[in-house]
C-alpha atoms as a PDB file:
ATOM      1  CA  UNK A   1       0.000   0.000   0.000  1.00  0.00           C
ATOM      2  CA  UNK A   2       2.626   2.235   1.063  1.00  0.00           C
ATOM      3  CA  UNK A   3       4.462   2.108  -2.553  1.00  0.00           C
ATOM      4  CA  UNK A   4       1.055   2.381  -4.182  1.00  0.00           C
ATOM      5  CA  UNK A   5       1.159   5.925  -2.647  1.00  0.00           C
ATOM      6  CA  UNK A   6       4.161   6.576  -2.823  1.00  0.00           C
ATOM      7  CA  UNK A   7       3.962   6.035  -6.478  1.00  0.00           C
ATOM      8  CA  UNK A   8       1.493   9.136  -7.133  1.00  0.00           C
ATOM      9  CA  UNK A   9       4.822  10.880  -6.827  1.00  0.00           C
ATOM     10  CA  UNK A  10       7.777   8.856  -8.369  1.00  0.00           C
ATOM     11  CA  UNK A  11       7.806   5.438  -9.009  1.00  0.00           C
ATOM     12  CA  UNK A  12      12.078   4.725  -8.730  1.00  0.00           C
ATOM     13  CA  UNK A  13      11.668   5.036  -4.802  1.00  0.00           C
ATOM     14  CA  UNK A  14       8.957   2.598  -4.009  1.00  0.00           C
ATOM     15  CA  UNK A  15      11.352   0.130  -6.836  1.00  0.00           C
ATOM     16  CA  UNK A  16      14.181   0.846  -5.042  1.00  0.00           C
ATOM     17  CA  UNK A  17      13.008   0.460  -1.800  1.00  0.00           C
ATOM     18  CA  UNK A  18      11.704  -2.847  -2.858  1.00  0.00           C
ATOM     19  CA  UNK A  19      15.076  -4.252  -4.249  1.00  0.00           C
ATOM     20  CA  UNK A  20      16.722  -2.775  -0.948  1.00  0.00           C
ATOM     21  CA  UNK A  21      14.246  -5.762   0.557  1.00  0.00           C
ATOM     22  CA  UNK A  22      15.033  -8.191  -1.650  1.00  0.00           C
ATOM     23  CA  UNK A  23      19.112  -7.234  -1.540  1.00  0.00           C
ATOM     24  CA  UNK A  24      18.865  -8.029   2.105  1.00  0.00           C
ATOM     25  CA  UNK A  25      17.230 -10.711   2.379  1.00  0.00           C
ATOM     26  CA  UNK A  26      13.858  -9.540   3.695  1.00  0.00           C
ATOM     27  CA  UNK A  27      11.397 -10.763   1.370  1.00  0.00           C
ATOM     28  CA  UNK A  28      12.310 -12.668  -2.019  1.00  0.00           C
ATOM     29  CA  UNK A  29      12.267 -11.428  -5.918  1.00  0.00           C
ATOM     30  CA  UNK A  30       8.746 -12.823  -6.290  1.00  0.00           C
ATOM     31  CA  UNK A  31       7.123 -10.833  -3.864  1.00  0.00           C
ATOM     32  CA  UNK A  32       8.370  -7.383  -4.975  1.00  0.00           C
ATOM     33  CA  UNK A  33       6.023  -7.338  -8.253  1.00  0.00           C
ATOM     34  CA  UNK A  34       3.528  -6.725  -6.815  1.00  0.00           C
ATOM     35  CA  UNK A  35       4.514  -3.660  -4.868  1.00  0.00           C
ATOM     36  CA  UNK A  36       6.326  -1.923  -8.179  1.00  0.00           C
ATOM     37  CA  UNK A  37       3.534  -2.491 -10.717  1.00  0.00           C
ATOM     38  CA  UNK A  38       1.189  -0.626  -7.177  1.00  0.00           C
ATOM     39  CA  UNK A  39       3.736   2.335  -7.771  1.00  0.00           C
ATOM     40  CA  UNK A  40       4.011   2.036 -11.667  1.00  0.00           C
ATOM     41  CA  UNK A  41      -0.191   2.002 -11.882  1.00  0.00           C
ATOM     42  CA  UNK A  42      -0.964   5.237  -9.289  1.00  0.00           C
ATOM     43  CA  UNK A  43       2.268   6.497 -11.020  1.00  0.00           C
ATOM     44  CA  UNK A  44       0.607   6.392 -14.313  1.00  0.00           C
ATOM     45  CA  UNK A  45      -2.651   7.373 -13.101  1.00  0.00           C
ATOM     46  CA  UNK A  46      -1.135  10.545 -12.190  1.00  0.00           C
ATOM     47  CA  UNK A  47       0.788  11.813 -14.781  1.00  0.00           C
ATOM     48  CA  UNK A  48      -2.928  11.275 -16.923  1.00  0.00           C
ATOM     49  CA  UNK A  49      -4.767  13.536 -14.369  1.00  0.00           C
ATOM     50  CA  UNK A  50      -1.252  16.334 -14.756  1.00  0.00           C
ATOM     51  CA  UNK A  51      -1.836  15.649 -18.253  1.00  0.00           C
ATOM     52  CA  UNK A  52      -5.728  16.335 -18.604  1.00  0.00           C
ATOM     53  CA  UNK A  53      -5.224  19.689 -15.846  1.00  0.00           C
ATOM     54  CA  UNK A  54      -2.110  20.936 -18.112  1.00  0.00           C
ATOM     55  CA  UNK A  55      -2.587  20.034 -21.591  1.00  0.00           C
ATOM     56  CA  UNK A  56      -6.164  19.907 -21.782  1.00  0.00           C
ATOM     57  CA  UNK A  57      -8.335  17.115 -23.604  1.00  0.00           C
ATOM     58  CA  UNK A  58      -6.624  17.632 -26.898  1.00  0.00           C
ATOM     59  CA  UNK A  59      -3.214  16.532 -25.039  1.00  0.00           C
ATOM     60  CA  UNK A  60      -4.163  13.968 -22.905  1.00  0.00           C
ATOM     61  CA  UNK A  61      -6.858  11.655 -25.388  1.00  0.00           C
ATOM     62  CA  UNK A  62      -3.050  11.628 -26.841  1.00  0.00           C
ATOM     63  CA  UNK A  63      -1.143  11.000 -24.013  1.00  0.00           C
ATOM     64  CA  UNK A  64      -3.483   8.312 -21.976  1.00  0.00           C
ATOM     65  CA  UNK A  65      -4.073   5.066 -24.413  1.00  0.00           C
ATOM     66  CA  UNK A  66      -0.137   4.977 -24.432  1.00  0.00           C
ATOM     67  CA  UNK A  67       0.107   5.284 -20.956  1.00  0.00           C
ATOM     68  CA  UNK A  68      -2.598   3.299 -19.586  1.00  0.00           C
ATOM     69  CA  UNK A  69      -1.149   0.374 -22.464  1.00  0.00           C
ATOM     70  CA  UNK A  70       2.158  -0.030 -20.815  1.00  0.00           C
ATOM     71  CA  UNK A  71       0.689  -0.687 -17.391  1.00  0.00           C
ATOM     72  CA  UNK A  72      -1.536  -2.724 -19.195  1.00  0.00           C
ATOM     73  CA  UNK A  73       1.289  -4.670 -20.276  1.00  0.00           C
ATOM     74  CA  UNK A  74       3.304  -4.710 -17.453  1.00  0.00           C
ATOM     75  CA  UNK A  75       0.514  -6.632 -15.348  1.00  0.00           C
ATOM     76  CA  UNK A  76      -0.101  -8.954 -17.954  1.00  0.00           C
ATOM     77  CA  UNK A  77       3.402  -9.752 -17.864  1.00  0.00           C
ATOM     78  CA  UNK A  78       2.938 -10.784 -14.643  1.00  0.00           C
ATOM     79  CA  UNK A  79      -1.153 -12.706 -14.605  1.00  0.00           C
ATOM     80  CA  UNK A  80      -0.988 -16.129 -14.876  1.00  0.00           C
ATOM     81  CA  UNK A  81      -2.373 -17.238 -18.193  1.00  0.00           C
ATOM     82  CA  UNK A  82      -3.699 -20.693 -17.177  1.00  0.00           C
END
C-alpha cells in the first residue's frame, strides 16, 4: 500500500526500496512485483490527471491510451495465463 502511494509521486523510490528488501534478504524477488507495478499504476494514473489539468483534452486523449497500455502490459506480464 505504502508504494502504491508513494507512487502518485515517483515510481524509482517505491522500486528501489523494494530491491533494498530483496538485496537483504527480507522478502524474495517474487514478492516485490507486486509492490512496483502498485507504484508504476498510481504512477501512471497521475501523470494522466497532470496531463488532462495541463494540456487539456486535446493533449491527454493523446497521451493516456499509451500510458494506460504499458501498465496494461506490465501486469499482464505478470497474470498467470492458465
Amino acid at each position: 500500500m505504502s508504494a502504491a502511494v508513494a507512487g502518485l509521486v515517483d515510481t524509482h523510490s517505491p522500486a528501489v526500496a523494494a530491491a533494498t528488501l530483496v538485496a537483504t534478504g527480507k522478502i524474495n524477488s517474487a514478492d516485490v512485483v507486486a509492490p512496483v507495478l502498485a507504484a508504476l499504476s498510481t504512477n501512471t494514473l497521475s501523470k494522466i490527471i497532470v496531463g488532462w489539468i495541463s494540456g487539456g483534452r486535446f493533449f491527454a486523449l493523446r497521451l493516456t491510451p499509451g500510458l494506460i497500455l504499458v501498465v496494461v502490459a506490465a501486469w499482464a506480464d505478470v497474470i498467470p495465463t492458465s
